[in-house]
N, C-alpha and C. Protein backbone atom coordinates (compact mmCIF):
# COMPACT_ATOMS: atom_id res chain seq x y z
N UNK A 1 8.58 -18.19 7.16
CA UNK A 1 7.62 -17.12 7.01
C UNK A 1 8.16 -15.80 7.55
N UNK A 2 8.92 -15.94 8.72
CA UNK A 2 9.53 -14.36 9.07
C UNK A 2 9.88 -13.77 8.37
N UNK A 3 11.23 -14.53 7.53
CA UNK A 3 12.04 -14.23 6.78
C UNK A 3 11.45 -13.25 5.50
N UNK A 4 9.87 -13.74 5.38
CA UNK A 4 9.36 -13.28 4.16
C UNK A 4 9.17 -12.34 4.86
N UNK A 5 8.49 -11.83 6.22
CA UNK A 5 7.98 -10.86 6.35
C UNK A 5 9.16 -9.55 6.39
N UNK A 6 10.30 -10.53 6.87
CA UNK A 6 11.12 -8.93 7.39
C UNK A 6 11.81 -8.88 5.58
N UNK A 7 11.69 -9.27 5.16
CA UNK A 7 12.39 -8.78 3.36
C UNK A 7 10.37 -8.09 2.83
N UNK A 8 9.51 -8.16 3.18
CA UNK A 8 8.64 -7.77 2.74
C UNK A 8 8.22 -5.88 2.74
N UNK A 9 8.67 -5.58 4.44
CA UNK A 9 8.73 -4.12 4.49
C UNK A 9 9.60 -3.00 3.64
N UNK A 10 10.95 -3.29 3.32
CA UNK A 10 11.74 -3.09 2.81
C UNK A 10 11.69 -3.02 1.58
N UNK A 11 11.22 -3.98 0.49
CA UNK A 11 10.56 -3.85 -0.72
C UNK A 11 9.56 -3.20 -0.97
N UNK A 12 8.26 -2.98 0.16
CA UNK A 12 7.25 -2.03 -0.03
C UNK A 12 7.66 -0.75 -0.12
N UNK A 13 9.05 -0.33 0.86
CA UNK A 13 9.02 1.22 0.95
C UNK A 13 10.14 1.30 -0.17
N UNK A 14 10.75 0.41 -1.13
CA UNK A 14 11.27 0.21 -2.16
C UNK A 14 10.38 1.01 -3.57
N UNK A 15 9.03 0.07 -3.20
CA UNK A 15 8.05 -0.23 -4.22
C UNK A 15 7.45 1.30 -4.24
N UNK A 16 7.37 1.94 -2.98
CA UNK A 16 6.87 3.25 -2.64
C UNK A 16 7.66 4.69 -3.40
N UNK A 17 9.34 4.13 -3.29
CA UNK A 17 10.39 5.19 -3.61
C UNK A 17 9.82 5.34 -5.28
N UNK A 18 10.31 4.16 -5.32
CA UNK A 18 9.73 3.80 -6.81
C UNK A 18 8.72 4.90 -7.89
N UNK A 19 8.12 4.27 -6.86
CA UNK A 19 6.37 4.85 -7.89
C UNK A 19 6.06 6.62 -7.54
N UNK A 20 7.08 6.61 -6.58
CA UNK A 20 7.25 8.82 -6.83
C UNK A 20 7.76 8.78 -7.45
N UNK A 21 9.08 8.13 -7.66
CA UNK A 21 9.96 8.91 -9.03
C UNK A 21 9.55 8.66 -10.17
N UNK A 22 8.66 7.47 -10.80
CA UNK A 22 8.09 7.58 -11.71
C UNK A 22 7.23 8.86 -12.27
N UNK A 23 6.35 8.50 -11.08
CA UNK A 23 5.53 9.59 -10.92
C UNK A 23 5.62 11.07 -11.10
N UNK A 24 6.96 10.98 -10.58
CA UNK A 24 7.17 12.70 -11.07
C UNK A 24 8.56 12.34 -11.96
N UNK A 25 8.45 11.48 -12.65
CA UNK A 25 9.23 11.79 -14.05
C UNK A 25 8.22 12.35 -15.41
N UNK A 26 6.95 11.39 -14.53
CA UNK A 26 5.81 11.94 -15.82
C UNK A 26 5.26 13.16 -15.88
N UNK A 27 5.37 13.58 -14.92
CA UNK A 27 4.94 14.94 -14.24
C UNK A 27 5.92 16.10 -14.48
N UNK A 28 7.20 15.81 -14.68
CA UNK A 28 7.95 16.96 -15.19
C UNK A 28 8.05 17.02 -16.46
N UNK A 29 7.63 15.93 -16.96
CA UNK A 29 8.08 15.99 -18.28
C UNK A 29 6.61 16.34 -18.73
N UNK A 30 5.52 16.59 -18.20
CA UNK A 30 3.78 16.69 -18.41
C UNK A 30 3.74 18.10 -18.41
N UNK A 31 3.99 18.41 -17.21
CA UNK A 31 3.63 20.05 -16.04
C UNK A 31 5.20 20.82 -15.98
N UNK A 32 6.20 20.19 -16.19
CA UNK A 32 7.38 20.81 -15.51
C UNK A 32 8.11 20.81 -14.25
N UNK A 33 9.32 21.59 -14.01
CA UNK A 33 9.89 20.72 -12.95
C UNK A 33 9.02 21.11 -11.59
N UNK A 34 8.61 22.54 -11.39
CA UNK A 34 7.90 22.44 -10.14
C UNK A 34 6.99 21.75 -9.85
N UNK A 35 5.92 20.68 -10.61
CA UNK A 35 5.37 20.16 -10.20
C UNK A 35 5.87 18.96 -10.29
N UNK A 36 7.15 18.45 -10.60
CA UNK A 36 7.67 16.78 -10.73
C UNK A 36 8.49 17.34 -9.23
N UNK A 37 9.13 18.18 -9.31
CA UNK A 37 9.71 18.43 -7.49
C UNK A 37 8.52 18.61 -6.73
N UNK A 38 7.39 18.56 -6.71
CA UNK A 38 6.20 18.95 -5.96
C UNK A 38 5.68 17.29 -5.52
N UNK A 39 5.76 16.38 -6.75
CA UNK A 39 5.82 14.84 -6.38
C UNK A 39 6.78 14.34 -5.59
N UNK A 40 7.70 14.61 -5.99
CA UNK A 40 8.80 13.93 -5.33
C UNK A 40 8.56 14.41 -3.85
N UNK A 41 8.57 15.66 -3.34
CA UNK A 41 7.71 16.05 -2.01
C UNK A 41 7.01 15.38 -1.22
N UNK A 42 6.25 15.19 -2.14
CA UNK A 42 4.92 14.72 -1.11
C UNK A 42 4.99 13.15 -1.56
N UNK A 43 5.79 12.18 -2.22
CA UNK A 43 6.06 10.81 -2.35
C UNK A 43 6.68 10.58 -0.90
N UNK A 44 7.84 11.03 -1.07
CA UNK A 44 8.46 11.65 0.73
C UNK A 44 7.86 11.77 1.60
N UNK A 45 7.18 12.51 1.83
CA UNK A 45 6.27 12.66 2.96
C UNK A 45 5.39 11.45 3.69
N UNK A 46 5.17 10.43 2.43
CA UNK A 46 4.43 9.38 2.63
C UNK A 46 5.95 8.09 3.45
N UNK A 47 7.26 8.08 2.35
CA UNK A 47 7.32 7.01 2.49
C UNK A 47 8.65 7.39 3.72
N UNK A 48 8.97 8.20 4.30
CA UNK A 48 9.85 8.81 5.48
C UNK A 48 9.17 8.24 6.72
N UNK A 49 7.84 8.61 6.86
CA UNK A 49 6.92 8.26 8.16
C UNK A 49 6.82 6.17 7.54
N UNK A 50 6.28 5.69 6.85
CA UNK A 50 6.37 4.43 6.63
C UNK A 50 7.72 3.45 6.53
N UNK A 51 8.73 4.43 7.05
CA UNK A 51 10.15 3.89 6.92
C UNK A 51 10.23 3.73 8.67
N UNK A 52 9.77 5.33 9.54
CA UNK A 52 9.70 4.43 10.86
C UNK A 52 8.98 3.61 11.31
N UNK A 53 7.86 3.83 11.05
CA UNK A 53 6.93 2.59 11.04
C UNK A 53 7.52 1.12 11.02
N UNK A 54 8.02 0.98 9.85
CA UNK A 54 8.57 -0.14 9.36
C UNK A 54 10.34 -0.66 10.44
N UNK A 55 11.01 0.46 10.64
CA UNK A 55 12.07 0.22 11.34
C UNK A 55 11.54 -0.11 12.72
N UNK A 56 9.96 0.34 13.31
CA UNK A 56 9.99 0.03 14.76
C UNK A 56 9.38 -1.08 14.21
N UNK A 57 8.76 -1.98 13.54
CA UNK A 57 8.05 -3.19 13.43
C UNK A 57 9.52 -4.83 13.43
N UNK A 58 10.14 -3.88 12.50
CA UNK A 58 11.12 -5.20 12.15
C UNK A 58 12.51 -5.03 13.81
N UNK A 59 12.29 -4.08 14.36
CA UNK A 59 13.33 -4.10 15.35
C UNK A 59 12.52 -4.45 17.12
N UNK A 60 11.15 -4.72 16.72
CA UNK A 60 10.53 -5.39 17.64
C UNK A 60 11.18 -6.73 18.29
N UNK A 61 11.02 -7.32 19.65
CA UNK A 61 11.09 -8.41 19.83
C UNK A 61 10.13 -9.30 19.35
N UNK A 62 10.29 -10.45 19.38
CA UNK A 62 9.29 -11.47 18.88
C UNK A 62 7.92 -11.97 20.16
N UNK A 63 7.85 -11.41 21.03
CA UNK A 63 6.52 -11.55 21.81
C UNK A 63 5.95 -10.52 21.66
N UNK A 64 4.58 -10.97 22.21
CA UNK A 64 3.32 -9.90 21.55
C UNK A 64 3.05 -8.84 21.94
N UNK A 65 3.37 -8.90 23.55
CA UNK A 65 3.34 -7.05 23.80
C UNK A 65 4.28 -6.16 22.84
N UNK A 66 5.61 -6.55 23.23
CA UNK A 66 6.29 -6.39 22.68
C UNK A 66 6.16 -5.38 21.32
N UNK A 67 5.53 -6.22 20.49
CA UNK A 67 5.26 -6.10 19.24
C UNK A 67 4.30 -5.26 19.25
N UNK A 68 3.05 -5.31 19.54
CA UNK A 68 1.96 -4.92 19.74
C UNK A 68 2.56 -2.94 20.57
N UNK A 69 3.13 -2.93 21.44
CA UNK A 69 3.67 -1.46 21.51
C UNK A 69 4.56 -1.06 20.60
N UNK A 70 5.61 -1.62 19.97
CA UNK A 70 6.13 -0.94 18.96
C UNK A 70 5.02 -0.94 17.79
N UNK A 71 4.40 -1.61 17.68
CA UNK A 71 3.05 -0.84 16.31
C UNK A 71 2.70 0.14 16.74
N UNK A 72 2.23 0.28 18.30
CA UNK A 72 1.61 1.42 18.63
C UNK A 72 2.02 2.87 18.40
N UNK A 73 3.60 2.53 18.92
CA UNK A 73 4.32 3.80 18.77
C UNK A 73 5.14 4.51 17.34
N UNK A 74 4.88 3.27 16.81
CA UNK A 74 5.73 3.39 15.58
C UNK A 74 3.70 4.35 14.78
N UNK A 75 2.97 3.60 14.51
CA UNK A 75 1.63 3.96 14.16
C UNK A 75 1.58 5.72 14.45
N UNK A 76 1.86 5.62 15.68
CA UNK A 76 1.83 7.75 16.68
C UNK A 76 3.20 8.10 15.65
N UNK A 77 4.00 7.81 15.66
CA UNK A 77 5.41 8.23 15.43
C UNK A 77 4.75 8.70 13.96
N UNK A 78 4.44 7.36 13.16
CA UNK A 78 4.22 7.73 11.91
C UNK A 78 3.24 9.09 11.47
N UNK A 79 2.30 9.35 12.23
CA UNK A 79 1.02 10.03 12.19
C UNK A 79 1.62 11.45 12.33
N UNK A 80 2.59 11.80 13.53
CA UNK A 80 3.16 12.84 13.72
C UNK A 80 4.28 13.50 12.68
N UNK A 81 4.88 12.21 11.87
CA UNK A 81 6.18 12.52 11.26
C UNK A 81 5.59 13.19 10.03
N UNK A 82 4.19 12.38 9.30
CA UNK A 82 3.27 13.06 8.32
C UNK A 82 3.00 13.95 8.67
N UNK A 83 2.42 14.71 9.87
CA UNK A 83 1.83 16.09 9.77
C UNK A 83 3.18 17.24 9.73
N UNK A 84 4.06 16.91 10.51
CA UNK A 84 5.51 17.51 10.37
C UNK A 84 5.77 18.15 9.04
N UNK A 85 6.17 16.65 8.23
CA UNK A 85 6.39 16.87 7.28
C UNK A 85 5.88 17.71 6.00
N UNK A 86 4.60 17.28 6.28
CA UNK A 86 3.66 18.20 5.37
C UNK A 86 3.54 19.38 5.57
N UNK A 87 3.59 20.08 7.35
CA UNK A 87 3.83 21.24 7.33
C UNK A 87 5.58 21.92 7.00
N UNK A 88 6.46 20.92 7.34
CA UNK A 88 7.82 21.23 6.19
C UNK A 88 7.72 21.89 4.63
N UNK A 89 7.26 20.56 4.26
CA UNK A 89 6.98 21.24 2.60
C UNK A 89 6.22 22.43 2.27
N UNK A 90 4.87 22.22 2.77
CA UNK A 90 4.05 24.15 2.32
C UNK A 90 4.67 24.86 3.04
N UNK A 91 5.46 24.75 4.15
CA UNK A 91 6.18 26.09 4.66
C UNK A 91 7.50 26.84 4.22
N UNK A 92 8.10 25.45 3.63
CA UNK A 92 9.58 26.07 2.90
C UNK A 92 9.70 25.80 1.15
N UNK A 93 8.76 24.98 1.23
CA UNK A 93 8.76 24.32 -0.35
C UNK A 93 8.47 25.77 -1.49
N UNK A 94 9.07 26.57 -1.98
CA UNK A 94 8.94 27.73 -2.64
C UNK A 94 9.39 27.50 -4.27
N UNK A 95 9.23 27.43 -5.48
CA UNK A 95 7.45 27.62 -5.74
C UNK A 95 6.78 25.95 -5.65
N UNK A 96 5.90 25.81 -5.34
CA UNK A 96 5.11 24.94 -4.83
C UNK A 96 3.68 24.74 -5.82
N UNK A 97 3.66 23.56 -5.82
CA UNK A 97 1.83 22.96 -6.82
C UNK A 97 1.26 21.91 -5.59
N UNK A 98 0.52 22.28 -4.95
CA UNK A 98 0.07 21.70 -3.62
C UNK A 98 -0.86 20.42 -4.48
N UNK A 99 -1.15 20.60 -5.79
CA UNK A 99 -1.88 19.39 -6.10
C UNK A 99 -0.66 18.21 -6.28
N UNK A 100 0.55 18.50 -6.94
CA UNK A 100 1.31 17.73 -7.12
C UNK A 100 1.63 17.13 -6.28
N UNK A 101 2.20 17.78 -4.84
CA UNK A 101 2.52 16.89 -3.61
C UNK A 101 0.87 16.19 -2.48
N UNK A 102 0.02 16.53 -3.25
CA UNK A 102 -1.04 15.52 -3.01
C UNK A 102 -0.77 14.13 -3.55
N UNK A 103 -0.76 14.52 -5.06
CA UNK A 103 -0.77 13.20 -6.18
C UNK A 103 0.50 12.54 -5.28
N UNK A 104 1.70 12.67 -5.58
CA UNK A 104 2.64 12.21 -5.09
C UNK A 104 2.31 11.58 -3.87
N UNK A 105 1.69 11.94 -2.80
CA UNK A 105 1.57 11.13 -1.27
C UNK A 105 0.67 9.96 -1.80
N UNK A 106 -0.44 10.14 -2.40
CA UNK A 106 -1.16 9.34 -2.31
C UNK A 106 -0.63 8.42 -3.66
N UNK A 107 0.30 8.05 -4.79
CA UNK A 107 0.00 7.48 -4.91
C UNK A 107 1.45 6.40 -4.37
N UNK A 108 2.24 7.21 -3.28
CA UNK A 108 3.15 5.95 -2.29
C UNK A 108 2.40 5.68 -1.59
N UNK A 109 1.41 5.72 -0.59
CA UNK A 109 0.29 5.24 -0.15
C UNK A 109 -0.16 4.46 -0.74
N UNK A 110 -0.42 4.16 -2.08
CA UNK A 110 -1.45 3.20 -3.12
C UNK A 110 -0.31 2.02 -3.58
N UNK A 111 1.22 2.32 -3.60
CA UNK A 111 1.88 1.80 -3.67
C UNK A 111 1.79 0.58 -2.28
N UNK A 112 1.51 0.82 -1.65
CA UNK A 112 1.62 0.04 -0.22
C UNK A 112 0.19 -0.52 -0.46
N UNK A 113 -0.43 -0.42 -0.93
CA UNK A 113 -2.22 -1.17 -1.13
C UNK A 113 -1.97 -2.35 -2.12
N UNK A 114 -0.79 -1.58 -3.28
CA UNK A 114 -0.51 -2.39 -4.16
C UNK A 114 0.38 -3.52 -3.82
N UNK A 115 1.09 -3.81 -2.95
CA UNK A 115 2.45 -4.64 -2.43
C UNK A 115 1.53 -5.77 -1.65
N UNK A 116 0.60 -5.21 -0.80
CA UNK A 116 -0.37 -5.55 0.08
C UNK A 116 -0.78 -6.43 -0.59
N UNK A 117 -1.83 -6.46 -1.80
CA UNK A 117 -2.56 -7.11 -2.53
C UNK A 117 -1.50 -8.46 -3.48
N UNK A 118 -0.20 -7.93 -4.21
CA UNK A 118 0.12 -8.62 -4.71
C UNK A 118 1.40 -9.43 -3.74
N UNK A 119 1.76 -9.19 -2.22
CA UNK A 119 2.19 -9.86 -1.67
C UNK A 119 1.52 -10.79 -1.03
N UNK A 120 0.30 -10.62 -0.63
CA UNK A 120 -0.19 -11.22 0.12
C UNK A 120 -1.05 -12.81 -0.85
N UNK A 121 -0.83 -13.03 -1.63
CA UNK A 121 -1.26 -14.36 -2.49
C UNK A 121 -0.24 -15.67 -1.48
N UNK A 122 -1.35 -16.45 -1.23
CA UNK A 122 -1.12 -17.57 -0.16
C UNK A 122 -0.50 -18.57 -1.92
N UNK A 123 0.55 -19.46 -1.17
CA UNK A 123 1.40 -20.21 -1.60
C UNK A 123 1.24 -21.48 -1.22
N UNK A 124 0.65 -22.74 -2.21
CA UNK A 124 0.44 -23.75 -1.60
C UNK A 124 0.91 -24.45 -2.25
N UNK A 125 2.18 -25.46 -1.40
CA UNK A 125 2.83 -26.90 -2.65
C UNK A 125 1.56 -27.59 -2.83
N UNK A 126 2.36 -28.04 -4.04
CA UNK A 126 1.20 -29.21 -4.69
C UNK A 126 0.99 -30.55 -3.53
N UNK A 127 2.24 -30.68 -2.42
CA UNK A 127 1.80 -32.03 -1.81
C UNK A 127 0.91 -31.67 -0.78
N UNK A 128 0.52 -30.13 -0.30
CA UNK A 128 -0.32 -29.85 0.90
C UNK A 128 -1.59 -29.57 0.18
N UNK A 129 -2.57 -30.13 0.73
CA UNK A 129 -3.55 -30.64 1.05
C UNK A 129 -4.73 -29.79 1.85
């Protein structure tokens, strides 16, 4: 079961990279490039902070404080690296579609709802009972 979990983070922020660049492939080729660079932005923004997150979870020890403070800090870390970031992009991001790097955050965010849902299906051999 570890094994699944620590290959599980890694594919989410995979699954996350993913679904911006889609996302703003449709979007440049929809709106143009400032708003497909306006996705790609704010896809970033989401999956940079969910990458430390994810690096303090899997580089935890295996007891529970342990664990339980690196969520904590990794959770703050993440919270701070988003507001950072977001103030990065509207401050240097020139020309800019502030709706685009909305769309873009949220839907690597939805990407992680989505991994969530279709990772999490319980696995039962036919001999357990």
């Amino acid at each position: 079961m570890l094994a699944d979990d620590r290959r599980f983070l890694p594919l989410t922020l995979l699954a996350q990279v993913g679904v911006g660049l889609c996302l703003a492939a449709v979007v440049w080729l929809w709106q143009g490039g400032v708003a497909g660079a306006s996705v790609v932005a704010g896809s970033f923004v989401a999956v940079i902070p969910n990458t430390f997150l994810a690096a303090r979870l899997l580089g935890a020890r295996n007891d529970a404080r342990a664990l339980l403070r690196s969520a904590w800090i990794g959770e703050l870390g993440k919270l701070l690296l988003t507001v950072v970031l977001f103030g990065v992009v509207f401050a240097f991001l020139r020309p800019l579609s502030a709706a685009a790097v909305f769309a873009g955050f949220i839907a690597a965010q939805m990407a992680v709802l989505g991994s969530l849902l279709v990772g999490n299906k319980v696995r039962i051999s036919p001999t357990e009972s």
